[in-house]
C-alpha atoms as a PDB file:
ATOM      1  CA  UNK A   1     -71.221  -5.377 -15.344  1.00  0.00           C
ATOM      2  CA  UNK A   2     -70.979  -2.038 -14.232  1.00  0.00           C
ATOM      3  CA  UNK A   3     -68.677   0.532 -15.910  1.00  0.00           C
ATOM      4  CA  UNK A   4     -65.726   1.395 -13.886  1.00  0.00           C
ATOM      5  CA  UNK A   5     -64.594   5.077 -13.471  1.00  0.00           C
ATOM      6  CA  UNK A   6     -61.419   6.359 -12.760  1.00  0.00           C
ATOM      7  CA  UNK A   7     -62.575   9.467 -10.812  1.00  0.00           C
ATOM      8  CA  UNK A   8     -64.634   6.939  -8.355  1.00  0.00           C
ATOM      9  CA  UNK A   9     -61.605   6.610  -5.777  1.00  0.00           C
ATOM     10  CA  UNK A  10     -61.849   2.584  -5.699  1.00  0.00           C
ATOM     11  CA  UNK A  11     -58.695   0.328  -7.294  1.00  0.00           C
ATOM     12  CA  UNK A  12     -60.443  -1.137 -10.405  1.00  0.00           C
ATOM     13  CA  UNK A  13     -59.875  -5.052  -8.454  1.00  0.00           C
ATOM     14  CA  UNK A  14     -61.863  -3.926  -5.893  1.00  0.00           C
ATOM     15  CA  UNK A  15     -64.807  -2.346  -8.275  1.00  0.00           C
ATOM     16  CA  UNK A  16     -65.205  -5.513 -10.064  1.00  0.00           C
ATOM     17  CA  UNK A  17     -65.180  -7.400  -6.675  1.00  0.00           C
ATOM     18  CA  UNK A  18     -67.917  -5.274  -5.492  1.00  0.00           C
ATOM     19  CA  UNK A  19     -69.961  -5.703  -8.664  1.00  0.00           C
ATOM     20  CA  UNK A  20     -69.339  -9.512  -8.603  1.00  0.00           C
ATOM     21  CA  UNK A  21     -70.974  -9.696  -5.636  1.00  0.00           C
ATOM     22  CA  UNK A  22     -73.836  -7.027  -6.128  1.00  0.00           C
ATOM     23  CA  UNK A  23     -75.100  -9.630  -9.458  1.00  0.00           C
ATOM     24  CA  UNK A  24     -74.870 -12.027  -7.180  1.00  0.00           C
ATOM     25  CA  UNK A  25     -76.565 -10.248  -4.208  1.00  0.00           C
ATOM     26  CA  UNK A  26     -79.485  -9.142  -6.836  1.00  0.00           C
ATOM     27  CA  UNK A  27     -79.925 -13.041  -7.404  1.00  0.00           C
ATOM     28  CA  UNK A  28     -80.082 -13.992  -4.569  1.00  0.00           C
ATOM     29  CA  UNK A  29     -81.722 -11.388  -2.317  1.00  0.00           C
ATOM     30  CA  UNK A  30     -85.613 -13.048  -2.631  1.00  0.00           C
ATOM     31  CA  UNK A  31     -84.265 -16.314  -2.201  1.00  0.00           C
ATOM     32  CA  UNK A  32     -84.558 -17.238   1.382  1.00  0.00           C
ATOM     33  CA  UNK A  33     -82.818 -20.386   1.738  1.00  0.00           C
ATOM     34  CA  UNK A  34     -79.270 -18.821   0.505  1.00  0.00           C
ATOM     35  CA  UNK A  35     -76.866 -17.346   2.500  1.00  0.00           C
ATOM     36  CA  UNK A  36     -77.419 -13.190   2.037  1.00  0.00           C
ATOM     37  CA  UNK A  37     -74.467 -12.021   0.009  1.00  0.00           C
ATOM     38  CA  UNK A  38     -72.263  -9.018   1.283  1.00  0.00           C
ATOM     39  CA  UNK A  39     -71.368  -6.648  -1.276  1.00  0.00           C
ATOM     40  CA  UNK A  40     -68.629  -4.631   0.576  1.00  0.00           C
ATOM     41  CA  UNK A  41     -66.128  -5.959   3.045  1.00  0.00           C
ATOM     42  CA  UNK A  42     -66.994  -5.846   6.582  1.00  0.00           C
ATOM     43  CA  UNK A  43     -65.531  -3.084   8.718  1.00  0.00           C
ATOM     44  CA  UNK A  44     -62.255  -3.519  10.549  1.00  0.00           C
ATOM     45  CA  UNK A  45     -62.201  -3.319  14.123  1.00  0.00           C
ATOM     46  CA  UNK A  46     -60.635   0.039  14.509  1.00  0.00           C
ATOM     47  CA  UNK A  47     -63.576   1.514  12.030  1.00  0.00           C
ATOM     48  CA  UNK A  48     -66.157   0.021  13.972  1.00  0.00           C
ATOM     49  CA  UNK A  49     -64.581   1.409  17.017  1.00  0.00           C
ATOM     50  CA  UNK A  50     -64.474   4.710  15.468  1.00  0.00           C
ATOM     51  CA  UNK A  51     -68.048   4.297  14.731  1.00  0.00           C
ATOM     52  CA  UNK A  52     -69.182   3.312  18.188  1.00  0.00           C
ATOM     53  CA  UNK A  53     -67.787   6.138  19.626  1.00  0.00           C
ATOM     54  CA  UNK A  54     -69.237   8.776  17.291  1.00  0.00           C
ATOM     55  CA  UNK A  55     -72.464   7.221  17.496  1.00  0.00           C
ATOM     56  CA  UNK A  56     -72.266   7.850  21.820  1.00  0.00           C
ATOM     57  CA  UNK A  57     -70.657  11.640  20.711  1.00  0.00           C
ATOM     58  CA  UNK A  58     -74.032  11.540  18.886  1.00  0.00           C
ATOM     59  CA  UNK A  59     -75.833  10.580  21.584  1.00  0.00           C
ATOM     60  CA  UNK A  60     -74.362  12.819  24.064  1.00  0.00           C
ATOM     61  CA  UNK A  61     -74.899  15.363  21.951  1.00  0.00           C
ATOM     62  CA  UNK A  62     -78.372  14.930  21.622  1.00  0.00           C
ATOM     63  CA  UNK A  63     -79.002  14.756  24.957  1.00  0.00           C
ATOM     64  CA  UNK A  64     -77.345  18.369  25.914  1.00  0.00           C
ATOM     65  CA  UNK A  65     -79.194  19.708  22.735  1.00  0.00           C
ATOM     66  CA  UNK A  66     -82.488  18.948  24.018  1.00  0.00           C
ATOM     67  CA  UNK A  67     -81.543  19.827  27.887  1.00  0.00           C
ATOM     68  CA  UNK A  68     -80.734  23.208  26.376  1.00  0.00           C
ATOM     69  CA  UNK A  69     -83.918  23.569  24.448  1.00  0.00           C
ATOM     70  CA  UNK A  70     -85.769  22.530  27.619  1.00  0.00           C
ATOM     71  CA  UNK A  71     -83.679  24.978  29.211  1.00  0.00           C
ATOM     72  CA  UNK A  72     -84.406  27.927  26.907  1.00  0.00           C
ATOM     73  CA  UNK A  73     -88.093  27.100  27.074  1.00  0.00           C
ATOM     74  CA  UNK A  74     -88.367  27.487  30.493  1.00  0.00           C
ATOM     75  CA  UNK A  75     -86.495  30.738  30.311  1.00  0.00           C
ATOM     76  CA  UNK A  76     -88.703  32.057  27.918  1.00  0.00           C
ATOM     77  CA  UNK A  77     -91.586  30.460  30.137  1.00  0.00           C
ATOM     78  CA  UNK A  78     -90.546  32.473  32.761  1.00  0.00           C
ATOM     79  CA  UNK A  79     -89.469  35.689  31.037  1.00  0.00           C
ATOM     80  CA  UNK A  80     -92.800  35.618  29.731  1.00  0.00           C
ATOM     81  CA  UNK A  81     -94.387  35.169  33.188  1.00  0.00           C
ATOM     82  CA  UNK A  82     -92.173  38.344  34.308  1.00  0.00           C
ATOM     83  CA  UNK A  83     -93.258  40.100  32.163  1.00  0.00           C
ATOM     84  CA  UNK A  84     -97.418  39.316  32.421  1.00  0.00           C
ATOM     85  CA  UNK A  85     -96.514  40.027  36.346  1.00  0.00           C
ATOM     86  CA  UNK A  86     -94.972  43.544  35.855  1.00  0.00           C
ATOM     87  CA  UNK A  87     -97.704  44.432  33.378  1.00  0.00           C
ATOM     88  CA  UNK A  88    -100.184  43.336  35.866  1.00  0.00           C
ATOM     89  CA  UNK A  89     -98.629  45.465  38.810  1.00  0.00           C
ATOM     90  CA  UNK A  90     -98.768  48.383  36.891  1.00  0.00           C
ATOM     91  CA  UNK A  91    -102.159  48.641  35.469  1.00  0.00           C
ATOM     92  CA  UNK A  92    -102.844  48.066  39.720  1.00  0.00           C
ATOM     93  CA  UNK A  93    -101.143  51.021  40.236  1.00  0.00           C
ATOM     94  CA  UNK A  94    -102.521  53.535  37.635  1.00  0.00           C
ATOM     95  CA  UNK A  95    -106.442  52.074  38.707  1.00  0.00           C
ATOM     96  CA  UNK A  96    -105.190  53.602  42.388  1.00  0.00           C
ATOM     97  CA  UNK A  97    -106.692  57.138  42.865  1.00  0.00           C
ATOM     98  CA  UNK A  98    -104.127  60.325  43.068  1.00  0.00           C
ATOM     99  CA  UNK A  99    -104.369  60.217  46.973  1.00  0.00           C
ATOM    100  CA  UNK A 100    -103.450  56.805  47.455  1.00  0.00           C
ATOM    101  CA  UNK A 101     -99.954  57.008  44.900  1.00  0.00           C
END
């Protein structure tokens, strides 16, 4: 068994409960006819509530992230075409001879 610590932030009942059934998960995990053990408790409802919703935040998140990044593209896309343009208007100008200025 594992060796508990006191710094670990787990009640020492529920340590040896989790190690209990780690041994016995690591016996039985390449054994396909047993039931797969679980080695922590499941999730109450409110945590996996709390985890839905930060995994859409997530999403959401992701999805403005990359709008902006297609966003700033385009502005640099089109800065950059600005730019070429006005460059290219005034190297039309100086080619013009002194009487047509």
């Amino acid at each position: 068994m594992n060796s508990y610590d006191k710094y670990l932030g787990l009640p020492l009942e529920q340590f040896e409960r989790m190690s209990r059934n780690y041994e016995l998960f690591q016996e039985t995990c390449n054994d396909l006819t047993k039931e797969p053990v679980r080695v922590y408790s499941p999730l109450t409802k409110k945590s996996m509530d709390e985890l839905y919703l930060n995994r859409e935040v997530s999403k959401d998140l992701q999805k403005k992230k990359e709008e902006d990044m297609k966003k700033a593209a385009q502005a640099a896309q089109e800065a950059s075409e600005a730019k070429e343009e006005k460059e290219g208007s005034e190297e039309k100008q100086e080619d013009k001879p002194e009487t047509e200025k």
